[in-house]
Protein backbone atom coordinates (compact mmCIF):
# COMPACT_ATOMS: atom_id res chain seq x y z
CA UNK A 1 0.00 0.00 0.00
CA UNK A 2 1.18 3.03 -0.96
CA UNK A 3 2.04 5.36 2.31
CA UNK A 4 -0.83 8.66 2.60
CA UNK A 5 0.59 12.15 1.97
CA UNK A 6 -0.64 14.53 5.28
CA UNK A 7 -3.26 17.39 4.04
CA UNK A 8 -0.93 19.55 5.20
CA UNK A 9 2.82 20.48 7.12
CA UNK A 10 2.50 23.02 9.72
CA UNK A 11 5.93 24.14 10.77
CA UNK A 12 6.85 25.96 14.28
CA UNK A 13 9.90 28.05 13.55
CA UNK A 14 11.91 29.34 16.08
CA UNK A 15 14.25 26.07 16.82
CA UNK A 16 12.53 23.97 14.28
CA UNK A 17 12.83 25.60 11.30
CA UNK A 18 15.69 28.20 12.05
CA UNK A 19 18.27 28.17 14.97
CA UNK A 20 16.91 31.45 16.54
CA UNK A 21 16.67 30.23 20.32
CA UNK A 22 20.09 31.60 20.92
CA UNK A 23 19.76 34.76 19.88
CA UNK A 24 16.30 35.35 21.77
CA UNK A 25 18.19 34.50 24.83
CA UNK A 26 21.33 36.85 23.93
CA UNK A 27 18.03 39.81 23.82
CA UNK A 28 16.61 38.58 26.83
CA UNK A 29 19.67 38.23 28.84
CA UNK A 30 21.08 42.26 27.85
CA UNK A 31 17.13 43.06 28.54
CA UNK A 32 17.30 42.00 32.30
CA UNK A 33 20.67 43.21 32.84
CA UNK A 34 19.97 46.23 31.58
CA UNK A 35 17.46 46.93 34.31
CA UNK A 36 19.84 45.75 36.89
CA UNK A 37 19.03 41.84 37.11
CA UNK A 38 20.56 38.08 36.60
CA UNK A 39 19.33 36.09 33.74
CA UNK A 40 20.63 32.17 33.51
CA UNK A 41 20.70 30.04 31.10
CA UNK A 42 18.18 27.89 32.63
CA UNK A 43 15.52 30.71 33.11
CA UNK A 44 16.13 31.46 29.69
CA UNK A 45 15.44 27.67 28.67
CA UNK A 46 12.16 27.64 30.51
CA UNK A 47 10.46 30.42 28.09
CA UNK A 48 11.60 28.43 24.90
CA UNK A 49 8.43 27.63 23.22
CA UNK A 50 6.30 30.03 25.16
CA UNK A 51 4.52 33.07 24.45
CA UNK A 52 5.91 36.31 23.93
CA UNK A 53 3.38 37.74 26.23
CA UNK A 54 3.92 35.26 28.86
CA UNK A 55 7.96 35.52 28.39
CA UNK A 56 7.27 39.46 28.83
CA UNK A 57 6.03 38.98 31.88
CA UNK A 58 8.57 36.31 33.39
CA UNK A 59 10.59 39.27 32.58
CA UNK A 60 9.20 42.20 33.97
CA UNK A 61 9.30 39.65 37.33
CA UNK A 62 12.85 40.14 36.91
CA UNK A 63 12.98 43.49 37.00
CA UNK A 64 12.49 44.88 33.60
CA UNK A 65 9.92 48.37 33.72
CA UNK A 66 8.85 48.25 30.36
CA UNK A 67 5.19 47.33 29.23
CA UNK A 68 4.91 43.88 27.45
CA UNK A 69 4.73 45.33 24.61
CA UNK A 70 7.34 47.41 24.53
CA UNK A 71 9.69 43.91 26.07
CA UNK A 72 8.60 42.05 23.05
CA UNK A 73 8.92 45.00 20.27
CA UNK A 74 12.44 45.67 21.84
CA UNK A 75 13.51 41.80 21.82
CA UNK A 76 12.16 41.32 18.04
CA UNK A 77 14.24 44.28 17.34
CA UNK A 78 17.24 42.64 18.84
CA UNK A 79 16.72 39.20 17.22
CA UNK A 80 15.98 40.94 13.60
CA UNK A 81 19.45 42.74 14.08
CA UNK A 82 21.08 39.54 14.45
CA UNK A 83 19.36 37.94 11.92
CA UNK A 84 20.69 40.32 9.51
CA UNK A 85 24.29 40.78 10.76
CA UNK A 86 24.59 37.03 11.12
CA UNK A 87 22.13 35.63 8.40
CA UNK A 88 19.64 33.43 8.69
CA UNK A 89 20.56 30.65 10.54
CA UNK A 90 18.66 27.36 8.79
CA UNK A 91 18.11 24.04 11.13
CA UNK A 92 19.81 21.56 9.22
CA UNK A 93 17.31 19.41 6.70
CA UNK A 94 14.51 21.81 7.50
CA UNK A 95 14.50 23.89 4.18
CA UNK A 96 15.40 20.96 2.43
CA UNK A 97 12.05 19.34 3.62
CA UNK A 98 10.43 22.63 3.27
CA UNK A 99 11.58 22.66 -0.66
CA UNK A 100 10.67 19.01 -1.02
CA UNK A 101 7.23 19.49 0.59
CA UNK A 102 6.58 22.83 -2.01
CA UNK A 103 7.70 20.99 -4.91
CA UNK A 104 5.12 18.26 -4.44
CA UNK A 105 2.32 20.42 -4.03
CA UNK A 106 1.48 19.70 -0.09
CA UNK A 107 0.17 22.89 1.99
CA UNK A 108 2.36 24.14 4.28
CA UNK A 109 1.99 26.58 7.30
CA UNK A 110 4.77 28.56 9.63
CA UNK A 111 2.98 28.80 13.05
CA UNK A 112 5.01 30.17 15.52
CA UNK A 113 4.92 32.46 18.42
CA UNK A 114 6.99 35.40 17.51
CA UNK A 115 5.03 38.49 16.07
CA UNK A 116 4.11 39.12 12.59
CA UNK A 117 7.15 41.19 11.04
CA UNK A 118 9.49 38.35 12.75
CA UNK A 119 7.72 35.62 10.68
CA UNK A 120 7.73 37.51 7.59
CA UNK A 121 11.57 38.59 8.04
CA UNK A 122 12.31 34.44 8.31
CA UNK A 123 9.75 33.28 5.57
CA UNK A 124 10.81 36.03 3.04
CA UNK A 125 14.53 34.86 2.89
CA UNK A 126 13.96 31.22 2.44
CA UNK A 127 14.63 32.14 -1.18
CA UNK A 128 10.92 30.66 -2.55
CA UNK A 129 7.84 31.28 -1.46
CA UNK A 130 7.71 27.85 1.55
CA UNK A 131 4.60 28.94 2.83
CA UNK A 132 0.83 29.27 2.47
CA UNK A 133 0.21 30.88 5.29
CA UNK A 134 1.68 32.50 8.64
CA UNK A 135 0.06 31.96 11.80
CA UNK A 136 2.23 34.35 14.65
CA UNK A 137 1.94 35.24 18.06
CA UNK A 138 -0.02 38.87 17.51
CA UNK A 139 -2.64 36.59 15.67
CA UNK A 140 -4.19 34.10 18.36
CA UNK A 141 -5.10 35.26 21.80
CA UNK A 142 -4.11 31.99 23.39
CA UNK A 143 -0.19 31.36 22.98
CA UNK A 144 0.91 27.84 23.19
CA UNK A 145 0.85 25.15 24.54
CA UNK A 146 -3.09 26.16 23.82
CA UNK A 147 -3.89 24.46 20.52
CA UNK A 148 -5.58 27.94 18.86
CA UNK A 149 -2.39 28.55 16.49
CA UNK A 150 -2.39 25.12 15.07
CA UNK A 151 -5.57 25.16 14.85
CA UNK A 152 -5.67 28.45 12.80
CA UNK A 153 -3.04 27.36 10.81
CA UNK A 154 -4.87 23.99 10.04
CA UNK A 155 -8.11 26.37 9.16
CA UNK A 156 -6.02 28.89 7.26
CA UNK A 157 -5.25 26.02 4.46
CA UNK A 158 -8.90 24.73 4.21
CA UNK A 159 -7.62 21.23 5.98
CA UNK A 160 -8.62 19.33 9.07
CA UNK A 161 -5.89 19.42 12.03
CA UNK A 162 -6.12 15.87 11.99
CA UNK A 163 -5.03 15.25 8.46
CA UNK A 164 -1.81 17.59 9.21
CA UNK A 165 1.68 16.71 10.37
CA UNK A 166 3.20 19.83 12.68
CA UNK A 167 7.06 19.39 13.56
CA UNK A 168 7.83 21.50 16.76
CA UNK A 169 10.82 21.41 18.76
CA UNK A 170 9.30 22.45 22.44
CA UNK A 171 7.27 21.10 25.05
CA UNK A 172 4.41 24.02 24.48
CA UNK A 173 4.82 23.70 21.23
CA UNK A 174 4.60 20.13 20.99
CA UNK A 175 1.31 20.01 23.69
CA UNK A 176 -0.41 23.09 21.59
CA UNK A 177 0.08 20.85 18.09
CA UNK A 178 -1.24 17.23 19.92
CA UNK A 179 -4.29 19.47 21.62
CA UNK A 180 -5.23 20.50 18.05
CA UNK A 181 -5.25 16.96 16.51
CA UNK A 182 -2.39 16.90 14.74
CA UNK A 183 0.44 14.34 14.21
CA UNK A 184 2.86 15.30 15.83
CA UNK A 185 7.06 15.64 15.25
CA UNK A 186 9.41 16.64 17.99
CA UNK A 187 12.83 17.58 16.99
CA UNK A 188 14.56 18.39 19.75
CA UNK A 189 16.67 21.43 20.19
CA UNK A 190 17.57 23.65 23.05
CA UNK A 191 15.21 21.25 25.53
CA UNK A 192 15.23 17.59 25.72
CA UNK A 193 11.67 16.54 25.00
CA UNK A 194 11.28 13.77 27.18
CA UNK A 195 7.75 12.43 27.96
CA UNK A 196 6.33 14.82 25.37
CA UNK A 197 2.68 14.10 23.69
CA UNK A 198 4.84 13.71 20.16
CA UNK A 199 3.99 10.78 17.81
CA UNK A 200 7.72 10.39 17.24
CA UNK A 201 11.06 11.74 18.15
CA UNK A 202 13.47 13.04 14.98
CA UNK A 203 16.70 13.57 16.50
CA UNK A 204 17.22 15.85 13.36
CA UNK A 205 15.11 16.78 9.90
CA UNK A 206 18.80 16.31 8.12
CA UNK A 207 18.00 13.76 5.67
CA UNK A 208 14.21 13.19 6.22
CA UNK A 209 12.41 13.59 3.25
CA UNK A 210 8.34 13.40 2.45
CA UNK A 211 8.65 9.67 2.37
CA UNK A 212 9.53 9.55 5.57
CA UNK A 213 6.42 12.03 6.53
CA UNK A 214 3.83 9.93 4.36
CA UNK A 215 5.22 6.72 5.93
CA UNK A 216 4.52 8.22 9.37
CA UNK A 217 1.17 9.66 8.77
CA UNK A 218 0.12 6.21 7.08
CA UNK A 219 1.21 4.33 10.54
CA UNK A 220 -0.30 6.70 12.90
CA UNK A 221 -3.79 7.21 10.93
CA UNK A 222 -4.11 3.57 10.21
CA UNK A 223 -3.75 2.57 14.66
């Protein structure tokens, strides 16, 4: 039997499909000592995946006087500069996938939690047009790890949640995709994902191609 193609990819982005994670910490860490306060590395891990509203506010506990949005309009800024002194730094396989997906014709989504202009900057410099639609954190009032951006990325192509595959590489990420129906990839990054509601566990996308997505969706749809 030939293996069934998923109605759809819906791709987190920050970690998954580019390695942003440590230059959101490098913003948040200047951020808090700016206003006069210690940032570790394991504070910073805890807010991977989250909200940029709820990361605002972990950081205004630490000390930072701004409003929330004025913490996540100043971090964007930070992360954009570094994007473009640095470049775009691509997870490895991801935009391979991504091209392989896009070249066979199956939907794809970016849903992620940074803002609008964020998404954009990353999507715009894949070098072809990788996806459909853009789901970002000024667009849902629930962040995750509540299922309302896959969900709105699932409704955005025209496709049930439950047809799509959505590769994340965070705990809230990974619980917001599983609430919404979805099949469910973890590729760990910054955080181990251990005992996470994923269907499977990629240790990397380098080298996975849409075989290896249609031969996961036909195993998980068909138990």
């Amino acid at each position: 039997m030939t293996p069934s193609l998923p109605a759809a990819v819906l791709w987190d982005m920050d970690g998954t499909l580019v390695n942003t994670e440590p230059y959101w910490i490098a913003a948040e860490t200047d951020m808090v000592h700016e206003f006069g306060g210690d940032w570790t590395h394991e504070e910073a891990l805890q807010l991977v995946g989250q909200g940029l509203w709820f990361s605002a506010g972990v950081l205004q506990a630490k000390g930072v006087t701004l409003d929330q949005d004025e913490i996540i309009n100043r971090l964007t800024n930070r992360v954009i500069e570094q994007l473009v002194e640095f470049g775009i730094p691509w997870r490895p396989g991801a935009r391979e996938l991504l091209t392989e997906l896009k070249q066979a014709g199956v939907p794809t989504a970016l849903v992620t939690m940074s803002v609008s202009r964020m998404a954009h900057h990353v999507a715009d410099r894949l070098g072809f047009v990788g996806f459909d639609a853009v789901v970002s954190g000024d667009d849902v009032t629930n962040s995750k790890p509540h299922p309302e951006s896959y969900l709105r990325g699932a409704a955005a192509l025209g496709v049930d949640p439950g047809h799509c595959i959505a590769i994340e590489d965070s705990m809230p990420g990974i619980a917001s995709a599983s609430a919404a129906g979805a099949v469910v990839i973890g590729v760990p990054f910054m955080v181990e994902l251990r005992d996470a509601p994923a269907n499977v566990i990629w240790p990397t996308l380098e080298g996975r191609t849409l075989a290896d997505l249609a031969a996961l969706f036909s195993t998980v749809s068909t138990t």
